[in-house]
N, C-alpha and C. Protein backbone atom coordinates (compact mmCIF):
# COMPACT_ATOMS: atom_id res chain seq x y z
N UNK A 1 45.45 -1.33 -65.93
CA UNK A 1 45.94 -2.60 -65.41
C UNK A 1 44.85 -3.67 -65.45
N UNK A 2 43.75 -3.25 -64.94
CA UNK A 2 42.96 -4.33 -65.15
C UNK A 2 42.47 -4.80 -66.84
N UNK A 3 42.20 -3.95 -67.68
CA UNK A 3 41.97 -3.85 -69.00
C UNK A 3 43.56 -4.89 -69.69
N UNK A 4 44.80 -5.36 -69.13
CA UNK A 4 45.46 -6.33 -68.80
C UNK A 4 45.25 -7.00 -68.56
N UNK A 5 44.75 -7.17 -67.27
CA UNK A 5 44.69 -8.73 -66.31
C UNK A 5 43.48 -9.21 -67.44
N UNK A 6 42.45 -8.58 -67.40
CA UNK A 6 41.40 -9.08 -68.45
C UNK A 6 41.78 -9.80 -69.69
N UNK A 7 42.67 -9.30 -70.58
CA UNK A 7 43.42 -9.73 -71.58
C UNK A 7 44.14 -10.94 -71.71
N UNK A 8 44.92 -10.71 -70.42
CA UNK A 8 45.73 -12.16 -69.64
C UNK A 8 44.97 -13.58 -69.29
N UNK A 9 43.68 -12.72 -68.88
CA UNK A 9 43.47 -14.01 -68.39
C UNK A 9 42.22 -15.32 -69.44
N UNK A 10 42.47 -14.03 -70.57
CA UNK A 10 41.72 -14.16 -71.89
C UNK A 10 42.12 -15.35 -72.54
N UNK A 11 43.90 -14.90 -72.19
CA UNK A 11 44.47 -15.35 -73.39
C UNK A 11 45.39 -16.77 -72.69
N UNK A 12 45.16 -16.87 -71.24
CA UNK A 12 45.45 -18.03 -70.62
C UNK A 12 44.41 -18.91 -70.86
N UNK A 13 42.96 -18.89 -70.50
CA UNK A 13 41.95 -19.68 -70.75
C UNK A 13 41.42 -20.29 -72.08
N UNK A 14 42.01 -19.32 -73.20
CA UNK A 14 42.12 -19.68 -74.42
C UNK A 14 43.42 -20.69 -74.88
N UNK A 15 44.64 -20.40 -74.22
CA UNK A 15 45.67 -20.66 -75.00
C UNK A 15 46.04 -21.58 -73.91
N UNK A 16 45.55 -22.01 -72.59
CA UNK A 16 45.90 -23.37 -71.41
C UNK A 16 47.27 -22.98 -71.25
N UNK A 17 47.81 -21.55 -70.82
CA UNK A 17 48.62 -21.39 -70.19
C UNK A 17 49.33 -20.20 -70.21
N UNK A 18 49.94 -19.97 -69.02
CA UNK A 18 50.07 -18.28 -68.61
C UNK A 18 51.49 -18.45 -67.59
N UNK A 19 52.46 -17.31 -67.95
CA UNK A 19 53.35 -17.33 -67.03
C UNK A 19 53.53 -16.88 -65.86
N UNK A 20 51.93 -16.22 -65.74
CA UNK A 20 51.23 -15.56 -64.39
C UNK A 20 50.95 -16.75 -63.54
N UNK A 21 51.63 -17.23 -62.54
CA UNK A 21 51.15 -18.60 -61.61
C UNK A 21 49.90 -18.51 -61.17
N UNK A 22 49.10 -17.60 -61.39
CA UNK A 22 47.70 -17.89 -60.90
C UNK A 22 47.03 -17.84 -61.67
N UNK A 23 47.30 -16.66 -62.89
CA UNK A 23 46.56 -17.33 -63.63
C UNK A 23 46.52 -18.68 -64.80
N UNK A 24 47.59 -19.00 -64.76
CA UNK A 24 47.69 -20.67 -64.90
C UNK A 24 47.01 -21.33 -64.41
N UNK A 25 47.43 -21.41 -63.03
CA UNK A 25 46.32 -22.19 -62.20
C UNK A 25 45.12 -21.91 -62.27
N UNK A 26 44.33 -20.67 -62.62
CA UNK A 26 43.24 -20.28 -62.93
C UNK A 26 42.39 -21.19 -64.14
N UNK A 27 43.61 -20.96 -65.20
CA UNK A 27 42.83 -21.45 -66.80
C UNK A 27 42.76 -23.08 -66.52
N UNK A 28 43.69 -24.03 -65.62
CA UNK A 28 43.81 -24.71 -65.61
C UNK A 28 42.54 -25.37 -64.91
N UNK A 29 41.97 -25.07 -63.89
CA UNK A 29 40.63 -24.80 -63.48
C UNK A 29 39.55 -25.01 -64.21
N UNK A 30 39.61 -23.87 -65.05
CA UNK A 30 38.14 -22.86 -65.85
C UNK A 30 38.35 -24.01 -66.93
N UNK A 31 39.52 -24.63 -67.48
CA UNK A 31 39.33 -25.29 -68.49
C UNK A 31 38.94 -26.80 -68.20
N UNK A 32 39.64 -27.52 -67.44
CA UNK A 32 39.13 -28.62 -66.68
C UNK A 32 37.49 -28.62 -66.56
N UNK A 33 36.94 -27.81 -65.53
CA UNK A 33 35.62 -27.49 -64.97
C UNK A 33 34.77 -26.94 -65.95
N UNK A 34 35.34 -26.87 -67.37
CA UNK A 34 34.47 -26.11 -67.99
C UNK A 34 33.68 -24.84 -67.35
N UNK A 35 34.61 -24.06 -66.55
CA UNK A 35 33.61 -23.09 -66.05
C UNK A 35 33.79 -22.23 -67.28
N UNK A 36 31.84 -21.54 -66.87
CA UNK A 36 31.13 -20.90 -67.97
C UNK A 36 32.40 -19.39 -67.95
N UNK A 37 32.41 -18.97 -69.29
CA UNK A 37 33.43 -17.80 -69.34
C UNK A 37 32.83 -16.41 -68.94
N UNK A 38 31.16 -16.53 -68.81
CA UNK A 38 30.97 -15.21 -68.90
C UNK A 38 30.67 -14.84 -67.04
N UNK A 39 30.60 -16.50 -66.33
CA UNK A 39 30.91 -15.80 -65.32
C UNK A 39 32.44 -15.13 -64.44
N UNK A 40 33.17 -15.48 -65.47
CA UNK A 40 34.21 -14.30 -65.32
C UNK A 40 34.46 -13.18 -66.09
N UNK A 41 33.81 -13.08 -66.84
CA UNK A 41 33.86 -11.97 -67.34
C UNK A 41 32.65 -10.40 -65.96
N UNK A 42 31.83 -11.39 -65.75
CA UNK A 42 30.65 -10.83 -65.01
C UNK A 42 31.64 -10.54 -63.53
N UNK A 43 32.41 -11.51 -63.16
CA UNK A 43 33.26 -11.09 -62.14
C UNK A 43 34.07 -9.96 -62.42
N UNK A 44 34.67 -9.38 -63.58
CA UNK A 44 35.97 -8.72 -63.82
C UNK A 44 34.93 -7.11 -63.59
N UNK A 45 33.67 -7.52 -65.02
CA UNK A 45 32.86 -6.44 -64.68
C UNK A 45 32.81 -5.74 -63.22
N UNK A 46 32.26 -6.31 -62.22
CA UNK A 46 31.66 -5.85 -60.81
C UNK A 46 32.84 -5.92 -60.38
N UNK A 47 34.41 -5.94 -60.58
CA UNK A 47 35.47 -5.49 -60.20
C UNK A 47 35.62 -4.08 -60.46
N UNK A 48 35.26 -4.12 -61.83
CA UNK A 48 35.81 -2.72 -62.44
C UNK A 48 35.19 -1.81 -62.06
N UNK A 49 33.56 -2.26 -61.42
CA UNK A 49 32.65 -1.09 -61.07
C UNK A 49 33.27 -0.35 -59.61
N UNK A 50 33.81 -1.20 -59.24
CA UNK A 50 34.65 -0.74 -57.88
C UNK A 50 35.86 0.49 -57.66
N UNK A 51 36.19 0.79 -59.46
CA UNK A 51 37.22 1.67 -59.78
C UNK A 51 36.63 3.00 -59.60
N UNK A 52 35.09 2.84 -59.90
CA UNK A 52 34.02 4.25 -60.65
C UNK A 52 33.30 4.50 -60.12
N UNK A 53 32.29 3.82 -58.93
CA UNK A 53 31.10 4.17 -58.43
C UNK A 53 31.58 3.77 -56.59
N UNK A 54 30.51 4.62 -55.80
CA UNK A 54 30.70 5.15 -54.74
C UNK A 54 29.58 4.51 -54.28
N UNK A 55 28.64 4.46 -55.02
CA UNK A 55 27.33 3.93 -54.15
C UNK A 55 26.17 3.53 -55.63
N UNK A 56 25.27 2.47 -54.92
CA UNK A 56 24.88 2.00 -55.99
C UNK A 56 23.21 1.82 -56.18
N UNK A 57 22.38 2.01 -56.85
CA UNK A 57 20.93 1.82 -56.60
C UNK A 57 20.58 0.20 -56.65
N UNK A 58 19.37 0.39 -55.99
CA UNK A 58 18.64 -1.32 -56.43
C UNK A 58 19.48 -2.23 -57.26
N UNK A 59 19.27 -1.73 -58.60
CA UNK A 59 19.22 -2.50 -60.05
C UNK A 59 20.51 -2.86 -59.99
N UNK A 60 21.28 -1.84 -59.75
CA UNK A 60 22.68 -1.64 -60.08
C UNK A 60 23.70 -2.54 -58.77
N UNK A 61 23.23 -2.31 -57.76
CA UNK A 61 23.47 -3.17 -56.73
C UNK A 61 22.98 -4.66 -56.64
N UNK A 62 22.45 -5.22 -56.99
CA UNK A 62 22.32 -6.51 -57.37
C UNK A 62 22.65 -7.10 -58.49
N UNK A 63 23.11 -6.56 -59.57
CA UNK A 63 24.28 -6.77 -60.52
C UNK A 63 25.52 -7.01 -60.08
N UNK A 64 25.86 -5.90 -59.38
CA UNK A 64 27.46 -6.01 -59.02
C UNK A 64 27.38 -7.43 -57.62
N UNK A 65 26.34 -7.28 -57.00
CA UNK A 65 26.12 -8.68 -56.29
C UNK A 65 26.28 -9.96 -56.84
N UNK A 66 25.84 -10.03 -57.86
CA UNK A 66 25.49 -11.45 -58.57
C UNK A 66 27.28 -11.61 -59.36
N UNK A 67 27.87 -10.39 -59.69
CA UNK A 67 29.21 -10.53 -60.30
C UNK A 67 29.86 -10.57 -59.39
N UNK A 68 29.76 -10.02 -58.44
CA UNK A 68 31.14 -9.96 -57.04
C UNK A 68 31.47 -11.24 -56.73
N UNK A 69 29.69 -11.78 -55.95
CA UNK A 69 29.95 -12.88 -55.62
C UNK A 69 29.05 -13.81 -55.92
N UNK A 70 27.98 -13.85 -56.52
CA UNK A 70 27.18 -15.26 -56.79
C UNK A 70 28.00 -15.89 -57.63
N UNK A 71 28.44 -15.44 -58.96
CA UNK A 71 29.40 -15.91 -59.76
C UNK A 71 30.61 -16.93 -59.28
N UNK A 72 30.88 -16.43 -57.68
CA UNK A 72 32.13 -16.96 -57.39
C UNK A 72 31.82 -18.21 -56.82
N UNK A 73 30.38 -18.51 -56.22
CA UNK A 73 29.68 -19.55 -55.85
C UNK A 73 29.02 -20.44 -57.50
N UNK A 74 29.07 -19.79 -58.66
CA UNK A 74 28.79 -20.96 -59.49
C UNK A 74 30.16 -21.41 -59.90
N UNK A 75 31.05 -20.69 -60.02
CA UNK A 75 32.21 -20.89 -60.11
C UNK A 75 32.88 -22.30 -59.27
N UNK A 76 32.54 -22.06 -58.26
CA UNK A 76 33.05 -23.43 -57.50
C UNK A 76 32.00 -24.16 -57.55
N UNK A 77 31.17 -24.01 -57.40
CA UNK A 77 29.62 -25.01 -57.73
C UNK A 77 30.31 -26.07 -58.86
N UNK A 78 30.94 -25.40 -59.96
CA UNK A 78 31.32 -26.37 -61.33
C UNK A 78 32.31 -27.73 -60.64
N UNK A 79 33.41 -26.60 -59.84
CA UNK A 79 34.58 -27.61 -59.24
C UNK A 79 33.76 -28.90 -58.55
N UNK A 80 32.90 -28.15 -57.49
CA UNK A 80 32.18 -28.98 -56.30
C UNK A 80 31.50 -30.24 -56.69
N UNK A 81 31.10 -30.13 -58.13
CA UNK A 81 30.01 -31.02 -58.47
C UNK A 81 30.85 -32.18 -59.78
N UNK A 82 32.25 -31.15 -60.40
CA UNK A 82 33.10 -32.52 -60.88
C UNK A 82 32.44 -32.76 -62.37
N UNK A 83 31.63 -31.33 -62.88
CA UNK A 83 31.56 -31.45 -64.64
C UNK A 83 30.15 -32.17 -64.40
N UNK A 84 29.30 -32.62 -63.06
CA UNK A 84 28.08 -33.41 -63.09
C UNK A 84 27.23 -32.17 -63.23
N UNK A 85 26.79 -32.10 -64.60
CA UNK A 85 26.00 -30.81 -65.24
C UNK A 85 24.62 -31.01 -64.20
N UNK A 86 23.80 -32.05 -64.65
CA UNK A 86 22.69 -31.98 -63.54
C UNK A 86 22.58 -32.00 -62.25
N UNK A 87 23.50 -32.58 -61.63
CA UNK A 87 24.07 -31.61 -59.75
C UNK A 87 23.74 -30.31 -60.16
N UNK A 88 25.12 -29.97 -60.93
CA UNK A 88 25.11 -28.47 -60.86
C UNK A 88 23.74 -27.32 -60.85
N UNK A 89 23.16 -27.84 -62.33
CA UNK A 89 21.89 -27.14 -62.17
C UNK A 89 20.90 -27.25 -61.11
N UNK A 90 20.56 -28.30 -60.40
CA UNK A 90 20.15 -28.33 -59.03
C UNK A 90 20.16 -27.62 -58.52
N UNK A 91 21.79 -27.25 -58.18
CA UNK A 91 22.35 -26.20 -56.91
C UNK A 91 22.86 -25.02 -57.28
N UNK A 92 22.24 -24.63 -58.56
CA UNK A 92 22.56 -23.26 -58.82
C UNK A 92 21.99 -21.87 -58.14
N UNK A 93 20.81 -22.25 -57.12
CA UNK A 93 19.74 -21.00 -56.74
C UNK A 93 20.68 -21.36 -55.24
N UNK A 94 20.80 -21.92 -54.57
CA UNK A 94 21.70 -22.57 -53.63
C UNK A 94 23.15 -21.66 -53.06
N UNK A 95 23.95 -22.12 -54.82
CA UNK A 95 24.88 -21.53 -54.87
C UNK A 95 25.20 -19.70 -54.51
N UNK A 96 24.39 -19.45 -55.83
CA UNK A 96 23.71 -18.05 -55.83
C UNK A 96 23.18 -17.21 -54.52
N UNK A 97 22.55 -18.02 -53.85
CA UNK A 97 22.00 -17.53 -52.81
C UNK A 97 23.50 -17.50 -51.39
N UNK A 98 24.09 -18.23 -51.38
CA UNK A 98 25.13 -18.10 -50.52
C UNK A 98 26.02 -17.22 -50.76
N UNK A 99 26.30 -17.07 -52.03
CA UNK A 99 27.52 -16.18 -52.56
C UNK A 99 26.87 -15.02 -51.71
N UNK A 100 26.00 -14.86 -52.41
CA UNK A 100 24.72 -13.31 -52.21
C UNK A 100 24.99 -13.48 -50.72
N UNK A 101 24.57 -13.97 -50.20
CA UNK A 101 24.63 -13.45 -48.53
C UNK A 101 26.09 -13.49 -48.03
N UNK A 102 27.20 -14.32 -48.14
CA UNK A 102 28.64 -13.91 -48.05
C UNK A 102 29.18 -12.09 -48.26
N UNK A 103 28.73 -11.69 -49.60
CA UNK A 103 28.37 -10.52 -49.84
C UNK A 103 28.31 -9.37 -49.17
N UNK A 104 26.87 -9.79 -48.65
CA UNK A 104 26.14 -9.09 -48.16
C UNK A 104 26.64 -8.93 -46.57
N UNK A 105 26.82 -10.00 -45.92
CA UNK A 105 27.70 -9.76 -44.65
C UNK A 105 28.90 -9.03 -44.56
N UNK A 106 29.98 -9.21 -46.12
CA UNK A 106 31.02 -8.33 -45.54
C UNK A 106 30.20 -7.04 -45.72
N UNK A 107 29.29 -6.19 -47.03
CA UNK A 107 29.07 -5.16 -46.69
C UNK A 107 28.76 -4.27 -45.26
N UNK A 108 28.53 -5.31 -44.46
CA UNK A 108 27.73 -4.71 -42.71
C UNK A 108 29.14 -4.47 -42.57
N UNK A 109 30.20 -5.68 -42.85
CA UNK A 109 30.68 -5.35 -41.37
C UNK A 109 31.96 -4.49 -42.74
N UNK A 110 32.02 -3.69 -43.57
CA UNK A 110 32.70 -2.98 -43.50
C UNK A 110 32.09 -1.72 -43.94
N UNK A 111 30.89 -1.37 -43.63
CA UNK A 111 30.57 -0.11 -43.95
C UNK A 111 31.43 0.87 -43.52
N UNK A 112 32.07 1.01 -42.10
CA UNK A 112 32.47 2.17 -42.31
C UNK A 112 34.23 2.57 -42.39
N UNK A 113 34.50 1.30 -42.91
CA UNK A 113 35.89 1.47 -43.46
C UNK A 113 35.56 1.43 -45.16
N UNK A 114 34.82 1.21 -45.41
CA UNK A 114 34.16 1.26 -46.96
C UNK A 114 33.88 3.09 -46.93
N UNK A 115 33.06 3.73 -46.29
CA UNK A 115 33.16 4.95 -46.58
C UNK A 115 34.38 5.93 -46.47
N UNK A 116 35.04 5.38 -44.87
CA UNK A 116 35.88 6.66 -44.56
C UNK A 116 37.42 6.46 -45.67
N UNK A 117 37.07 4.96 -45.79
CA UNK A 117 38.65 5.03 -47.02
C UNK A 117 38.42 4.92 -48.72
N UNK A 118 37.20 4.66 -48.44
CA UNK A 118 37.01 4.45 -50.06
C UNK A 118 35.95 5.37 -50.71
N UNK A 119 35.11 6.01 -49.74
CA UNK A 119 34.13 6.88 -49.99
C UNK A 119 32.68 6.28 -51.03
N UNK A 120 32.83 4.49 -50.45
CA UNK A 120 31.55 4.31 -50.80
C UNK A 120 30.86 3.58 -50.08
N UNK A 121 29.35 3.45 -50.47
CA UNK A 121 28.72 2.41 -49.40
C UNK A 121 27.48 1.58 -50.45
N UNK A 122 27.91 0.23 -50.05
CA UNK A 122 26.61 -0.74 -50.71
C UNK A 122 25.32 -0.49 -50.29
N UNK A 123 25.10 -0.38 -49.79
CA UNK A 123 23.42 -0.45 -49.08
C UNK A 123 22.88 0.73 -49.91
N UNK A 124 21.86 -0.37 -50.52
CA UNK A 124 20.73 0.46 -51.49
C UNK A 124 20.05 1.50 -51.05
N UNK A 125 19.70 2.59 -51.27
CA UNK A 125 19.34 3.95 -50.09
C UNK A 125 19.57 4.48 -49.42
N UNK A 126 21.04 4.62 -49.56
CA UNK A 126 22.06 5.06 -48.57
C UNK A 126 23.45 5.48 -49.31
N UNK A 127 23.08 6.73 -49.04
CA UNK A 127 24.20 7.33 -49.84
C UNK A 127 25.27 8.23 -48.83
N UNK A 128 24.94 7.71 -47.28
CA UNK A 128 26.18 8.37 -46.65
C UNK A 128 26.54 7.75 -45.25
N UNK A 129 27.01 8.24 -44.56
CA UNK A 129 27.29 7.54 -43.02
C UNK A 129 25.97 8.33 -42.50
N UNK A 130 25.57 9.37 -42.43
CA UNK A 130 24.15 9.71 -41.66
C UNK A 130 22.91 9.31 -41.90
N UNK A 131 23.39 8.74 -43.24
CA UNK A 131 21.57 7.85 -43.83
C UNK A 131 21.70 6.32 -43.07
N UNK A 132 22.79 6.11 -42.58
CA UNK A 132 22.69 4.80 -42.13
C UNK A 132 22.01 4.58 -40.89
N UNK A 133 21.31 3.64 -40.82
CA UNK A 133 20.50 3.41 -39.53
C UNK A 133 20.18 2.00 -39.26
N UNK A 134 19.52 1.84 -38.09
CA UNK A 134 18.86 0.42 -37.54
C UNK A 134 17.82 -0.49 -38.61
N UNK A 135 17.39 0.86 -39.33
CA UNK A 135 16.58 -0.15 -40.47
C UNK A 135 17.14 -0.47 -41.63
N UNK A 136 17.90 0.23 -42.12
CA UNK A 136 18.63 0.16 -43.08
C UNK A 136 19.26 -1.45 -43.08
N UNK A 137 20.54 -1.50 -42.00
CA UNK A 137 21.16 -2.58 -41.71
C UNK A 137 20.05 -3.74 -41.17
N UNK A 138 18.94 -3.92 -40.53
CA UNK A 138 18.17 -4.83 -40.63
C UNK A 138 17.52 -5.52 -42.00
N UNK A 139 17.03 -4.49 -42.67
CA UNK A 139 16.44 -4.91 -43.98
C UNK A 139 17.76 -5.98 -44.40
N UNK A 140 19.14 -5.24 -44.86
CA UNK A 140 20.14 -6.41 -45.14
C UNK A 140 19.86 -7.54 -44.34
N UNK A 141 20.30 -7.36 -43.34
CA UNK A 141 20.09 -8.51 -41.95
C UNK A 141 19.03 -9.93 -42.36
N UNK A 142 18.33 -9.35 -42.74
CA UNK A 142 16.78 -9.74 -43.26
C UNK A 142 17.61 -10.79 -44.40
N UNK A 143 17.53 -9.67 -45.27
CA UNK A 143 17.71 -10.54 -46.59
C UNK A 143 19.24 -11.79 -46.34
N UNK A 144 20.15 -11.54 -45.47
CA UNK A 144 21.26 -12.13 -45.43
C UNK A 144 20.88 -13.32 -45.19
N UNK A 145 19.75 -13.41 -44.04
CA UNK A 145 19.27 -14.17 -43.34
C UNK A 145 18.43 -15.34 -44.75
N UNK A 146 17.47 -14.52 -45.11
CA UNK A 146 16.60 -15.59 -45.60
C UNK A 146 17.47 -16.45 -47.51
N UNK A 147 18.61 -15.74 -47.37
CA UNK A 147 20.05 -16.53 -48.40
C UNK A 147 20.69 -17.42 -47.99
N UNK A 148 20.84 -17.73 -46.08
CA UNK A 148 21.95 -18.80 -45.62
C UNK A 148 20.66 -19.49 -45.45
């Protein structure tokens, strides 16, 4: 299904129109705003990783970060700023950095409906509900902090 929606929404952004109402409204967007294509593609990616993996290292966890959600903050960054390319680049570390901590907050607060229903958990070094601890969730805390 998703290897679909991917296709769909390929062939809406290419072709300015889809009988999918959102994604119409989508291409209609992405094409207006010139938003960049590969940050949806980078979004669909760190969707799909959500089908396959349970838990994620460093490297690998700040990938699917930057696709989940920084992307979704340059994404509107394009809308926000109205095609003004040099705004935009301005507020791209900005952008990035908010997505990233949006992120990063829902991971806290759903760790443990993230494990007991889905059997995974974001937090880098932590590969279960008993590895989780006070430092663990601070270090995030930390970093959430110095992104808003």
């Amino acid at each position: 299904m998703l290897m679909q929606f991917r296709s769909d929404t390929e062939y809406a952004i290419r072709e300015g129109i889809s009988v999918n109402p959102v994604l119409n409204a989508f291409q209609k967007t992405v094409n207006e705003y010139r938003i960049d294509k590969k940050y949806i593609t980078d979004f669909l990616n760190s969707m799909e990783l959500d089908l396959y993996n349970n838990y994620y290292e460093k490297d690998h966890y700040d990938d699917y970060v930057y696709g989940s959600a920084e992307v979704v903050g340059l994404m509107c960054l394009k809308v926000f700023c109205g095609n003004d390319n040099e705004l935009f680049d301005k507020l791209v570390p900005s952008a990035r950095a908010l997505g990233s901590a949006f992120q990063k907050v829902n991971f806290l607060r759903d760790i443990k409906c993230d494990l007991a229903e889905r059997g995974r958990i974001y937090l880098p070094g932590v590969s279960s509900m008993t590895l989780i601890d006070d430092e663990n969730k601070r270090k995030l805390e930390i970093e959430i902090q110095k992104e808003f």
